[in-house]
C-alpha atoms as a PDB file:
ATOM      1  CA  UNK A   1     -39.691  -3.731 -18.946  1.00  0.00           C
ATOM      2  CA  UNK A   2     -38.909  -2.440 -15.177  1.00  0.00           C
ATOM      3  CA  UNK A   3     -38.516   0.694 -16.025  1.00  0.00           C
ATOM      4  CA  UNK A   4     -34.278   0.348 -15.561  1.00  0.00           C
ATOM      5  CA  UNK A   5     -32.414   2.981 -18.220  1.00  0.00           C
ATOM      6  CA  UNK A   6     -29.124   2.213 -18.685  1.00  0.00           C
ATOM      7  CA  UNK A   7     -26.035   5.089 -19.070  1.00  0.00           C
ATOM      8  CA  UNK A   8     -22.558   5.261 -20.298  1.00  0.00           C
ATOM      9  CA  UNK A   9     -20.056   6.144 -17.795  1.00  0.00           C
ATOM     10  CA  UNK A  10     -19.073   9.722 -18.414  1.00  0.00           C
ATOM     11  CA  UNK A  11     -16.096  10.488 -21.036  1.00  0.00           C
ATOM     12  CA  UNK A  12     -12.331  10.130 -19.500  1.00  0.00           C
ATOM     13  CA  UNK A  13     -12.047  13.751 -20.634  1.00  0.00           C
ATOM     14  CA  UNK A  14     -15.485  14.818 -17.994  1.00  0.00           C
ATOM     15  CA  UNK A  15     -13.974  13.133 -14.835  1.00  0.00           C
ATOM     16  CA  UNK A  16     -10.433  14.956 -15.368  1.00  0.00           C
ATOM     17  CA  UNK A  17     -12.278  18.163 -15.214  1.00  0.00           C
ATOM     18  CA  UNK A  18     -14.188  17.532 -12.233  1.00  0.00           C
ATOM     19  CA  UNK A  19     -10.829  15.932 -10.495  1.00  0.00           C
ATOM     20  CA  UNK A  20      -8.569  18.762 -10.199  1.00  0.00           C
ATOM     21  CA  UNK A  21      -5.861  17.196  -8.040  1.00  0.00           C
ATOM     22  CA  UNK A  22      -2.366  17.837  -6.959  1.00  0.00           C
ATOM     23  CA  UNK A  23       0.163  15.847  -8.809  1.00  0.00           C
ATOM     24  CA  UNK A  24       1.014  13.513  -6.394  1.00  0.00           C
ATOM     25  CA  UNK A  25      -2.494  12.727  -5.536  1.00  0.00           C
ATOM     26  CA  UNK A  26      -3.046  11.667  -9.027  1.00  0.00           C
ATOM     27  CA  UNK A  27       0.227   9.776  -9.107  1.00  0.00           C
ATOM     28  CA  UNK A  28      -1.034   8.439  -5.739  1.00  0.00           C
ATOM     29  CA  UNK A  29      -4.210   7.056  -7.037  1.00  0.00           C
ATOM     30  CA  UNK A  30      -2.872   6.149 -10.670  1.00  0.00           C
ATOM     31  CA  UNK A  31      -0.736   3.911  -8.625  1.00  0.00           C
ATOM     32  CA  UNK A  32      -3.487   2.508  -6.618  1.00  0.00           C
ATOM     33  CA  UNK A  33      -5.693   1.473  -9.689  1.00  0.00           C
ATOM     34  CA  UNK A  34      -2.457   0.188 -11.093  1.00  0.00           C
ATOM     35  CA  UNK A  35      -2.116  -1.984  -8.316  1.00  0.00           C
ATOM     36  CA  UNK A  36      -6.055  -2.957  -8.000  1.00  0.00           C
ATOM     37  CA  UNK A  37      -5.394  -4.162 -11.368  1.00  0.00           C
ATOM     38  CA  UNK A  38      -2.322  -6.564 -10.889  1.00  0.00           C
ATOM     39  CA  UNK A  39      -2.808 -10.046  -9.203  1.00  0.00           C
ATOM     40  CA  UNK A  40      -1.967 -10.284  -6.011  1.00  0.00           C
ATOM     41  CA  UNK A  41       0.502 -12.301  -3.922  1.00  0.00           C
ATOM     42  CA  UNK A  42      -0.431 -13.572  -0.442  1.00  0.00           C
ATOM     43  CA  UNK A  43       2.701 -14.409   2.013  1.00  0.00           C
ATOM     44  CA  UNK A  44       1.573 -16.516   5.241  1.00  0.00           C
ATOM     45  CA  UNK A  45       4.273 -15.964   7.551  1.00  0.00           C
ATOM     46  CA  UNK A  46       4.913 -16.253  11.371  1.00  0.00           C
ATOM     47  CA  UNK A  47       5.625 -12.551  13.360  1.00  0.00           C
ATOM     48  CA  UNK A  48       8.109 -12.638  16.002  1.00  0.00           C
ATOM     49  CA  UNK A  49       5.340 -12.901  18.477  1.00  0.00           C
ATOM     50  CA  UNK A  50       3.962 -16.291  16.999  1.00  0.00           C
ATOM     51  CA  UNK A  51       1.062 -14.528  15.416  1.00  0.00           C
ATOM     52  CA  UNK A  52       0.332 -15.940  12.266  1.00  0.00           C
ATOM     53  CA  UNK A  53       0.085 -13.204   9.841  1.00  0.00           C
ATOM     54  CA  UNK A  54      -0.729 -13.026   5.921  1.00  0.00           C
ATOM     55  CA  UNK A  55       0.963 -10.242   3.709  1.00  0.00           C
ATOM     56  CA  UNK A  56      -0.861  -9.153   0.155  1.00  0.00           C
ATOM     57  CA  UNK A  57       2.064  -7.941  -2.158  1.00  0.00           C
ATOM     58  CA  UNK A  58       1.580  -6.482  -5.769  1.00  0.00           C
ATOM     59  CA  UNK A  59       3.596  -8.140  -8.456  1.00  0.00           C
ATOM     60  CA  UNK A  60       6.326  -5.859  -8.109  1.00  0.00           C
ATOM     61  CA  UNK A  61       6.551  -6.227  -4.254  1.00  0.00           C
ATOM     62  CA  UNK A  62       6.521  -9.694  -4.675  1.00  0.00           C
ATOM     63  CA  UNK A  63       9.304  -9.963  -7.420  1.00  0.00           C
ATOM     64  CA  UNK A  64      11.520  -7.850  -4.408  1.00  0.00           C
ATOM     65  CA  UNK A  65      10.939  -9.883  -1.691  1.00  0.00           C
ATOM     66  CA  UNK A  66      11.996 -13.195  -4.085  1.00  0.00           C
ATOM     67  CA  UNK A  67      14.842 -11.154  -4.841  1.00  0.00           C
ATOM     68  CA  UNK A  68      16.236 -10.069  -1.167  1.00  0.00           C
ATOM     69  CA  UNK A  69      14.920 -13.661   0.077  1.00  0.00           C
ATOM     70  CA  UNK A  70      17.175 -15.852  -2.657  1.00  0.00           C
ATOM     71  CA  UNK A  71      20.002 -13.568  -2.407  1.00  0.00           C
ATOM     72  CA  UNK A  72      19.675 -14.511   1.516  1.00  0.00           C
ATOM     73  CA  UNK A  73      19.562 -18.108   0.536  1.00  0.00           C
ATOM     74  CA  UNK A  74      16.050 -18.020   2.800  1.00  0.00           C
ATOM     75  CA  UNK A  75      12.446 -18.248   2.243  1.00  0.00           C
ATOM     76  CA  UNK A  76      10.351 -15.385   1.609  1.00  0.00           C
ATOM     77  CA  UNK A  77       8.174 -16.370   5.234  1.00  0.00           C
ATOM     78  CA  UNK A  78      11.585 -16.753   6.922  1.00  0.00           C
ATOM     79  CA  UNK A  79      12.650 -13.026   5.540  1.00  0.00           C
ATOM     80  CA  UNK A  80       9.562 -11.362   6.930  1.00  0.00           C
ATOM     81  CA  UNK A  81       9.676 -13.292   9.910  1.00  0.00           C
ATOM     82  CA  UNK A  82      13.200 -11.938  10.093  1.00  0.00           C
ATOM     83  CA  UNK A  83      12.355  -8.378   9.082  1.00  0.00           C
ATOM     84  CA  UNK A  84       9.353  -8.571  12.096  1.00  0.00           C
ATOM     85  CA  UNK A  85      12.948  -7.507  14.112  1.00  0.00           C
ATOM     86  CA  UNK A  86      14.240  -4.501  12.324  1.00  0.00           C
ATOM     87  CA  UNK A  87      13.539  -1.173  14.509  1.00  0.00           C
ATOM     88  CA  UNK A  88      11.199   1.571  13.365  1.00  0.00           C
ATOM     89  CA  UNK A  89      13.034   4.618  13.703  1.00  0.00           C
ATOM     90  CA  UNK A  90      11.941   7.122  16.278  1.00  0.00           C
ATOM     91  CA  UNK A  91      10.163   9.946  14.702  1.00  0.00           C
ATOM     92  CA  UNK A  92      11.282  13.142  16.208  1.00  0.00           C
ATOM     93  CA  UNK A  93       8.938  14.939  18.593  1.00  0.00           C
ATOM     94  CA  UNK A  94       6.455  16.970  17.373  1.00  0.00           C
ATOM     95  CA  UNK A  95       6.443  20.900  18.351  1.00  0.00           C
ATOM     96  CA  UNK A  96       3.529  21.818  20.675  1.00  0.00           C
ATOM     97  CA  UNK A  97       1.144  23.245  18.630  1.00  0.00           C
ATOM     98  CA  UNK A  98       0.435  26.861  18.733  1.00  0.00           C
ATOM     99  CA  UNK A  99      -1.722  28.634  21.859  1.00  0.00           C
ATOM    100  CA  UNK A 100      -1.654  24.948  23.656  1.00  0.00           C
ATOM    101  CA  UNK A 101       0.922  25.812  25.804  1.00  0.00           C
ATOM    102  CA  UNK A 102       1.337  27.834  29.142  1.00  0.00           C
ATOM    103  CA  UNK A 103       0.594  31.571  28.358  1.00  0.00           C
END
């Protein structure tokens, strides 16, 4: 014997008590286990630079992409080739913060 002990994992019940979390945090990380959980789909694709470039989707991002890319009649590495082009919109400037400016 080394001496190891082994112990359950606390109750479901014990770790909701000590996790008191907004709602959309625990939707946030519901999601994210969710997603741990699912098998993933890699996507080796070319960027608009010529940088090659690998996306992970989840199952449901993957079943999307096959779904914009047949409707397109193109592959999903020529779509997010493609997509490398569509502009980020401009976020709006941010107000100066308060006491950083001139007094």
């Amino acid at each position: 014997m080394t001496g190891w002990t082994l112990t359950s994992a606390p109750a479901p019940s014990q770790l909701l008590e000590n996790m008191e979390l907004p709602d959309d945090e625990q939707a946030f990380l519901r999601d994210l286990v969710k997603a741990s959980r699912q098998k993933i789909h890699a996507v080796k694709w070319i960027d608009r630079d010529g940088t090659d470039r690998q996306t992970t989707l989840t199952q449901a991002e993957a079943v999307r992409l096959n779904t914009i890319a047949g409707r397109l009649k193109i592959s999903n590495k020529e779509l997010l080739r493609q997509a490398a082009h569509i502009p980020v919109p401009k976020l709006p400037p941010r107000p100066p913060a308060a006491g950083s400016g001139p007094a």
